[in-house]
Protein backbone atom coordinates (compact mmCIF):
# COMPACT_ATOMS: atom_id res chain seq x y z
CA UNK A 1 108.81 -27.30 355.34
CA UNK A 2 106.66 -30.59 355.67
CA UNK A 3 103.29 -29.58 356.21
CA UNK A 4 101.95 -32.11 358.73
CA UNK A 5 97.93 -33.70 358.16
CA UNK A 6 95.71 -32.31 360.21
CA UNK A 7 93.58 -35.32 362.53
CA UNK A 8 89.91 -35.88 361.79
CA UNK A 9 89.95 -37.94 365.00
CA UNK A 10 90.87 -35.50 367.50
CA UNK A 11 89.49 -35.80 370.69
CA UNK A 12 89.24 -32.79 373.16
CA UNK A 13 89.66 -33.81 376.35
CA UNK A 14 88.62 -36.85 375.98
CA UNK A 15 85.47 -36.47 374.10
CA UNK A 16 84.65 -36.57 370.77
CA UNK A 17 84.82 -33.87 368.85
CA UNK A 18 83.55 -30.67 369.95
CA UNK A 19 81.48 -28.38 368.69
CA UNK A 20 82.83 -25.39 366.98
CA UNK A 21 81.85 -22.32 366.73
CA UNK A 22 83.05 -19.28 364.32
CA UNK A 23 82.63 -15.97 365.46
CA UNK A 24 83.43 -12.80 363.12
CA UNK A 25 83.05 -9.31 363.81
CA UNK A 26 82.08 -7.52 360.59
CA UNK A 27 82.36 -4.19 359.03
CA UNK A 28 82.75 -2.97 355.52
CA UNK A 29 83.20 -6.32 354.48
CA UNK A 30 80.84 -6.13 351.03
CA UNK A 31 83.68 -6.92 348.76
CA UNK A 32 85.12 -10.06 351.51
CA UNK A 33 82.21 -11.10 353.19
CA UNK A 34 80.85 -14.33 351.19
CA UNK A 35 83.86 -15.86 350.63
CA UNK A 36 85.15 -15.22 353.64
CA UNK A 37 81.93 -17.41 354.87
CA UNK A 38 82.37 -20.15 351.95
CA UNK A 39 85.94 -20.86 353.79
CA UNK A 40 84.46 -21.79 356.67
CA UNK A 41 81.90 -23.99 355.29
CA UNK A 42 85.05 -25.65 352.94
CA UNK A 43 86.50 -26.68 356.02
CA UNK A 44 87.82 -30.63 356.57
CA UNK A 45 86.30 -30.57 360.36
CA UNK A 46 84.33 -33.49 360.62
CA UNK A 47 82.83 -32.57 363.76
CA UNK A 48 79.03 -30.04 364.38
CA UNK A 49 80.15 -26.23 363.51
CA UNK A 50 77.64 -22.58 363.64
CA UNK A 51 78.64 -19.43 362.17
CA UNK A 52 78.03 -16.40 364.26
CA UNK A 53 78.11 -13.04 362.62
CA UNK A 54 78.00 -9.99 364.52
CA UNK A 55 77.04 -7.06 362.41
CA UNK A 56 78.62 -2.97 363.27
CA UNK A 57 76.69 -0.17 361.66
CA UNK A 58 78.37 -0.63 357.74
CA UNK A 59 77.96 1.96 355.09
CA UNK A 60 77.91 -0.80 352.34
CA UNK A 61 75.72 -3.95 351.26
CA UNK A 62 77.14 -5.94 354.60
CA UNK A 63 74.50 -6.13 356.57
CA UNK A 64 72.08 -6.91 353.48
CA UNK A 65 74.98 -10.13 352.34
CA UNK A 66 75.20 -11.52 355.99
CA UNK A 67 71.03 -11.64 356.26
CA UNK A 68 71.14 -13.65 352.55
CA UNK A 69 73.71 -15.89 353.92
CA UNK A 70 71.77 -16.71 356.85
CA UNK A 71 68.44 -17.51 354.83
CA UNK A 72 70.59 -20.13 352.91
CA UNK A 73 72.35 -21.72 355.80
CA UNK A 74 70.32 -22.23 359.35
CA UNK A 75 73.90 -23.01 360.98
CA UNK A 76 74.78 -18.94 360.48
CA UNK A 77 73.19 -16.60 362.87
CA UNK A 78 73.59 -12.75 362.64
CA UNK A 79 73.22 -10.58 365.60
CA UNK A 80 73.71 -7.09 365.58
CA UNK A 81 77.10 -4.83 367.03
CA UNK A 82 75.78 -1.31 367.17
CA UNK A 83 78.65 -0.03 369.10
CA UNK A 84 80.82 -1.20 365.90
CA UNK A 85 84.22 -2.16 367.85
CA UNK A 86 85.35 -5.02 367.58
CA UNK A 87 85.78 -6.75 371.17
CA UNK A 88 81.82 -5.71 371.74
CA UNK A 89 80.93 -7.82 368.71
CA UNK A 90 83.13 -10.81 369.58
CA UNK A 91 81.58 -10.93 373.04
CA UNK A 92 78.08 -10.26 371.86
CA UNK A 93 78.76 -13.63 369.69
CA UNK A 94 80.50 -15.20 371.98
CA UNK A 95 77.32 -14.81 374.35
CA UNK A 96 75.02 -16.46 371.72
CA UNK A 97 77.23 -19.42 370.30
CA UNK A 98 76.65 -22.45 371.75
CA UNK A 99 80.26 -24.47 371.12
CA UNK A 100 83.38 -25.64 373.44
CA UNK A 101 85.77 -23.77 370.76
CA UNK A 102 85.68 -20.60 369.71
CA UNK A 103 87.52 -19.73 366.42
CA UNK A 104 87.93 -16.23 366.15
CA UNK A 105 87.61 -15.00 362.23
CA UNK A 106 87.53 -11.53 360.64
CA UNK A 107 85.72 -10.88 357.69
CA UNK A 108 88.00 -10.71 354.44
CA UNK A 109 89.98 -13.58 356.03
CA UNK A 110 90.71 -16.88 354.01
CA UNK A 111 90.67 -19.98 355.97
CA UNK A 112 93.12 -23.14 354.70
CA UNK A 113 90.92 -26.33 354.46
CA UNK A 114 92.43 -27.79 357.35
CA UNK A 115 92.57 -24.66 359.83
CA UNK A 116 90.18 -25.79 362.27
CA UNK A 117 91.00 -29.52 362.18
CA UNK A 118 94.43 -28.44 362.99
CA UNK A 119 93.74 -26.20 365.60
CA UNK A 120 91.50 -28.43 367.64
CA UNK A 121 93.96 -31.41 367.64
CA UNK A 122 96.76 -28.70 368.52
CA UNK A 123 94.24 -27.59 371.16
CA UNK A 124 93.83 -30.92 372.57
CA UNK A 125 97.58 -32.49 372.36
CA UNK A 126 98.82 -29.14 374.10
CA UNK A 127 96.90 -28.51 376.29
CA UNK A 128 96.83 -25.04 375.02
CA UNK A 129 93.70 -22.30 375.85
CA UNK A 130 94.36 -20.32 372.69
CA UNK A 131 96.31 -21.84 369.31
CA UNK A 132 97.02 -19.44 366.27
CA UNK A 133 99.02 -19.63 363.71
CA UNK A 134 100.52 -17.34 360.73
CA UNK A 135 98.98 -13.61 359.58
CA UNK A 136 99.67 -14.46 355.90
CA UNK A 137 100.06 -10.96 354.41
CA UNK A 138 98.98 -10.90 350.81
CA UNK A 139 98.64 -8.22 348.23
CA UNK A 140 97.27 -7.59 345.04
CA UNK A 141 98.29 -4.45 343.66
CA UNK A 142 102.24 -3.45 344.34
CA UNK A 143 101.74 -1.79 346.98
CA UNK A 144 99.99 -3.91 348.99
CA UNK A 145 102.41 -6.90 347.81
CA UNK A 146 104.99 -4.48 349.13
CA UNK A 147 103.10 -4.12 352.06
CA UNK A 148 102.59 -7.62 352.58
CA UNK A 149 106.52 -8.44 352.01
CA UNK A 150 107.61 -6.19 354.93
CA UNK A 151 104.68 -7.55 357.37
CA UNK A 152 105.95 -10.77 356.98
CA UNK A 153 109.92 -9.85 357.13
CA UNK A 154 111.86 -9.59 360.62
CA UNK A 155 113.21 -6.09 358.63
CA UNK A 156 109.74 -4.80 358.89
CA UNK A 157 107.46 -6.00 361.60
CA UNK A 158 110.03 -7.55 364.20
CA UNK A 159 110.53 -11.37 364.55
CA UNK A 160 107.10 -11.88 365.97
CA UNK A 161 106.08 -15.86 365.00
CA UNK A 162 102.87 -14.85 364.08
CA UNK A 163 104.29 -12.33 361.17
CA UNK A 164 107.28 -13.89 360.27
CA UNK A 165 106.31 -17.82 360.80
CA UNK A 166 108.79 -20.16 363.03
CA UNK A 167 108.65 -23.60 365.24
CA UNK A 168 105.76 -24.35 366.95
CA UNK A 169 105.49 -23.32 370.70
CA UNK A 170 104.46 -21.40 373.48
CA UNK A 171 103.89 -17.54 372.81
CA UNK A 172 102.76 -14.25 374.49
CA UNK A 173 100.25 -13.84 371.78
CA UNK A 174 98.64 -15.26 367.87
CA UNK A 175 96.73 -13.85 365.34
CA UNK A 176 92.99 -14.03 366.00
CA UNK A 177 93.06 -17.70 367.94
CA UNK A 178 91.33 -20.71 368.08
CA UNK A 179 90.21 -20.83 372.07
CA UNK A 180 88.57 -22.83 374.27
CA UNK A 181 85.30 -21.69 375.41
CA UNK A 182 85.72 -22.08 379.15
CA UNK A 183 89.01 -20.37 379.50
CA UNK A 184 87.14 -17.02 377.73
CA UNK A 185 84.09 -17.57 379.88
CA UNK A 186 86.29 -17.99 382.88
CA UNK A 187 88.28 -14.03 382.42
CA UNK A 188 84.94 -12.52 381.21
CA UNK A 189 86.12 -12.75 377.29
CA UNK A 190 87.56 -9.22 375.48
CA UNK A 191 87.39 -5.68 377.46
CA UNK A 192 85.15 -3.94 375.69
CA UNK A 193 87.51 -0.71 376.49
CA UNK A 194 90.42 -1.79 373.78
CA UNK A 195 89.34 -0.17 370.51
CA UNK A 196 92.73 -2.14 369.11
CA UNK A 197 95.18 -4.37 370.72
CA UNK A 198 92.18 -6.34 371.94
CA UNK A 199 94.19 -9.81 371.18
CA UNK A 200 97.43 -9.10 373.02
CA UNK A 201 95.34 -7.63 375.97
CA UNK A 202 93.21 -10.81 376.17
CA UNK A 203 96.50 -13.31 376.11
CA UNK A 204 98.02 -11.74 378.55
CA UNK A 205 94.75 -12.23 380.88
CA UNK A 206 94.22 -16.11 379.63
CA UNK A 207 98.11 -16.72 380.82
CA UNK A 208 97.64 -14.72 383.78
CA UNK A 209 95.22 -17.47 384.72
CA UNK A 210 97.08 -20.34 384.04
CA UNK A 211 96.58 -20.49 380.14
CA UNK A 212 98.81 -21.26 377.59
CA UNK A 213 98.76 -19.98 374.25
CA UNK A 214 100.48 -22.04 371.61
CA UNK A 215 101.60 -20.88 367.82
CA UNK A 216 100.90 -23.64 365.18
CA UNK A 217 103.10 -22.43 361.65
CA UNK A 218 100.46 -24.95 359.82
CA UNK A 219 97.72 -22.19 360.59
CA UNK A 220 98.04 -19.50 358.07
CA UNK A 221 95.18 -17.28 357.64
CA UNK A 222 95.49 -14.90 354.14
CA UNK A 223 95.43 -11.44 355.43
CA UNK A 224 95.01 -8.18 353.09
CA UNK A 225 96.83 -5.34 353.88
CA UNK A 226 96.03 -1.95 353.25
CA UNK A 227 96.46 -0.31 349.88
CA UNK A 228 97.70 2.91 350.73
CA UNK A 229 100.18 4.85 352.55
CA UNK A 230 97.73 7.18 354.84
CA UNK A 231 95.86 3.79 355.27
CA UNK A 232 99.11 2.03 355.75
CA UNK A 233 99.67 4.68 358.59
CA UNK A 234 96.75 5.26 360.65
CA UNK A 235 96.57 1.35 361.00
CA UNK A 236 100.16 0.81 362.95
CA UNK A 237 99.65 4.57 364.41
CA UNK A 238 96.88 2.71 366.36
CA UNK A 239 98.93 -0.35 366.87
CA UNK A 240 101.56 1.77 368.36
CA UNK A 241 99.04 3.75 370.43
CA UNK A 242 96.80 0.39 371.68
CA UNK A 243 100.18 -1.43 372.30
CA UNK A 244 101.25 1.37 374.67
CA UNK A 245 97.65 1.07 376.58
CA UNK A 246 98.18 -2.82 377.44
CA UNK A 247 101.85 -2.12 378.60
CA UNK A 248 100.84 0.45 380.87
CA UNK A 249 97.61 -2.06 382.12
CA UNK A 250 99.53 -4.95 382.93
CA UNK A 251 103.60 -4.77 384.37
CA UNK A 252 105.88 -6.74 382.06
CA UNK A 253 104.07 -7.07 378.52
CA UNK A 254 106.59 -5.09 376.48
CA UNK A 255 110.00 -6.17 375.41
CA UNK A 256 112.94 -4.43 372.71
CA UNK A 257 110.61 -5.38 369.92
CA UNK A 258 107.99 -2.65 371.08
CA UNK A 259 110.83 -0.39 371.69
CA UNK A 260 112.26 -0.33 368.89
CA UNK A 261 110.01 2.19 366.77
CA UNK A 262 109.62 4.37 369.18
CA UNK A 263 113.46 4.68 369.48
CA UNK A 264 114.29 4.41 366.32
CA UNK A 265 111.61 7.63 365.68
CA UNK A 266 112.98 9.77 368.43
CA UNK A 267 116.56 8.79 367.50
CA UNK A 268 115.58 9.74 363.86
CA UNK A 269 114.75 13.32 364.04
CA UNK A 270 117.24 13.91 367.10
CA UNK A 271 119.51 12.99 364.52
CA UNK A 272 118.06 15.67 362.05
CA UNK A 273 117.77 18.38 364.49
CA UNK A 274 121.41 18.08 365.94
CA UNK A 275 122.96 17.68 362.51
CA UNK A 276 122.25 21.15 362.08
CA UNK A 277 125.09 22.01 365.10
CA UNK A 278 127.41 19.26 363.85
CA UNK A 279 127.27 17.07 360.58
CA UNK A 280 128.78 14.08 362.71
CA UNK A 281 124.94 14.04 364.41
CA UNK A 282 123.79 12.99 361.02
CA UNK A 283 124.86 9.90 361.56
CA UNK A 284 121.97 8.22 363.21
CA UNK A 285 119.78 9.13 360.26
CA UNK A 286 122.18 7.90 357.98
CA UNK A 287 122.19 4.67 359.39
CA UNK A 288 118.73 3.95 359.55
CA UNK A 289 118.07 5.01 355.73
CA UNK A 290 121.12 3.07 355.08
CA UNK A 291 118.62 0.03 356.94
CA UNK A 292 115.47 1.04 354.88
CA UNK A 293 118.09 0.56 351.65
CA UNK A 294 118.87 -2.61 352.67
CA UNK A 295 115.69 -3.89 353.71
CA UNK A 296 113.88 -3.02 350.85
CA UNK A 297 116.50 -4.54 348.51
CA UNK A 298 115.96 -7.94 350.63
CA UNK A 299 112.21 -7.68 350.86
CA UNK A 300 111.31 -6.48 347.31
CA UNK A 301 110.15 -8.93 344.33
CA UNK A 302 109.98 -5.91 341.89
CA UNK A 303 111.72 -2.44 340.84
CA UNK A 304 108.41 -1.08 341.63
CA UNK A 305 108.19 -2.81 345.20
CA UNK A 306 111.26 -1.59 346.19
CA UNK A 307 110.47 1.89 345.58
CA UNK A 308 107.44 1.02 347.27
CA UNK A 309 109.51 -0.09 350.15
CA UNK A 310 111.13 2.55 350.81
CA UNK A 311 107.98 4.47 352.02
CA UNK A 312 106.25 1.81 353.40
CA UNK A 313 109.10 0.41 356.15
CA UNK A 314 109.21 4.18 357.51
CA UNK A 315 105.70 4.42 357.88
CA UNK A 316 105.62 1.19 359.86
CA UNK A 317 108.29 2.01 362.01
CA UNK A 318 107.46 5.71 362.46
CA UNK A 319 103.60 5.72 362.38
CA UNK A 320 103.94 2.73 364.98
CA UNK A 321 106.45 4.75 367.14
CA UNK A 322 104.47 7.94 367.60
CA UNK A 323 101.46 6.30 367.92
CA UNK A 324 103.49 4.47 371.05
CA UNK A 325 104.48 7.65 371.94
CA UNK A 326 101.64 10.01 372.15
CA UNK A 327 99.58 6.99 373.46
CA UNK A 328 97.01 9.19 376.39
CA UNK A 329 96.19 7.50 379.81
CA UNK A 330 92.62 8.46 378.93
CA UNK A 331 92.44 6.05 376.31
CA UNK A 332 91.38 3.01 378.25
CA UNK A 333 88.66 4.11 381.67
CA UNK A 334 89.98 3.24 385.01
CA UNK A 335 88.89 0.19 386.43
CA UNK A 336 86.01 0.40 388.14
């Protein structure tokens, strides 16, 4: 695919161009931290740009690296996130920056050179509220290159743009987001109640008033994925769970994609459990491993991936599902 130059000259609505400001929510991010930072600063964006850093309770040397960062560079600011979860920081640093885009950034992510050039032109020949682009999954070890493989394959994560990459185009929701200020002043930014799912809850709200967010395949942001199976697990058991919470909150945010793990999980062990009456009930199960087979054969670079593979698409699916599944009303308060 052509990659397409990003435009130094963008103008946001009609002005020159705007300030930016970079917000991250950061935990544990020792190891991530500085170079996550030294992206930012690489960027191509010609135009004035701050670094906020809101800081959770960390048990390593975070903290201590964001402070040193700060001393160095007068255009960072930390503040502090005591609550730790992430929409609280995000708002607490969306409170203190001072620019007319917002570019949402975690800590271990790596920025392209052009990511925020591109996503302000986007931003301003759309029309868009919110532009995002591609979570590019990458590993190190195997198993995190396995990991990484089925995140961004249709065979593990769904066809979702912002996984798998696609056209450019209107979408329900992107990977962290470029935004502009005044539509996240204008629905009160993140609720503070969504421990996860914070970004599909907050999309749906910016197109319920009038938004449109817009996916931009020239955006990719390097995401690493977790390095082991009980990691691997708890992570889309909470997806699963969160994802459950929004569809419940607002009529008409799920679709077959979100179904599908939950139903394939149920379906699974029905499967099991009424094989024992009649083999012919086995089928079900055999079908879906039959999948897994496949899947990992397309997905895998390596003999050791694929084995990999084979663990790591069932954990997605299944961790996911239940999570969807045993998802309590008491998760989220009630309005008040």
């Amino acid at each position: 695919m052509t990659t397409q130059k990003s435009v130094p000259s963008a103008e946001l609505d009609g002005s020159p161009l705007p300030f930016v400001s970079v917000i991250l929510p950061i935990l544990n991010e020792e190891n991530y931290l500085e170079a996550a930072v030294s992206s930012i600063f690489s960027q191509d964006y010609q135009g004035k740009l701050e670094v906020v850093l809101a800081v959770a309770p960390s048990r390593d040397r975070t903290r201590e690296i964001a402070e040193q960062l700060a001393r160095k560079n007068s255009t960072i600011v930390v503040i502090d996130n005591p609550s730790g979860k992430t929409a609280a920081g995000l708002n607490a640093a969306l409170r203190i920056s001072r620019g007319e885009i917002i570019v949402r950034v975690d800590g271990h992510a790596q920025l392209p050179l052009d990511y925020i050039s591109n996503a302000v032109a986007t931003l301003a020949s759309t029309g868009a509220v919110n532009v995002g682009g591609v979570m590019a999954a990458e590993g190190i070890t195997e198993f995190e290159k396995s990991v990484a493989g089925a995140m961004r394959s249709p065979l593990g994560v769904g066809a979702s743009r912002f996984h798998t990459g696609g056209s450019p185009g209107e979408v329900d929701t992107v990977y962290l987001g470029v935004f502009r200020r005044s539509a996240l002043i204008a629905i009160d930014g993140f609720d503070e109640r969504f421990t996860r799912a914070q970004d599909w809850e907050l999309n749906y709200r910016l197109r319920k008033n009038g938004g449109k967010i817009y996916f931009d395949p020239r955006l990719h942001v390097t995401y690493r994925p977790r390095s082991t199976v009980k990691a691997l697990a708890k992570q889309y058991f909470e997806y699963g769970r969160w994802r459950r919470v929004v569809s419940r909150r607002h009529e008409g945010t799920i679709n077959y994609r979100y179904l599908a793990p939950p139903v394939a999980l149920l379906g699974f062990l029905s499967s099991l459990f009424l094989g024992f009456l009649h083999p012919l009930f086995y089928a079900p199960a055999c079908i879906y491993l039959i999948f897994v087979l496949a899947a990992s054969i397309s997905i895998a670079r390596s003999l050791m991936q694929y084995l990999y593979l084979l663990a790591v698409i069932p954990t997605m699916h299944f961790a996911w599902g239940a999570g969807f599944i045993t998802s309590g009303r008491n998760l989220v308060p009630a309005d008040e």
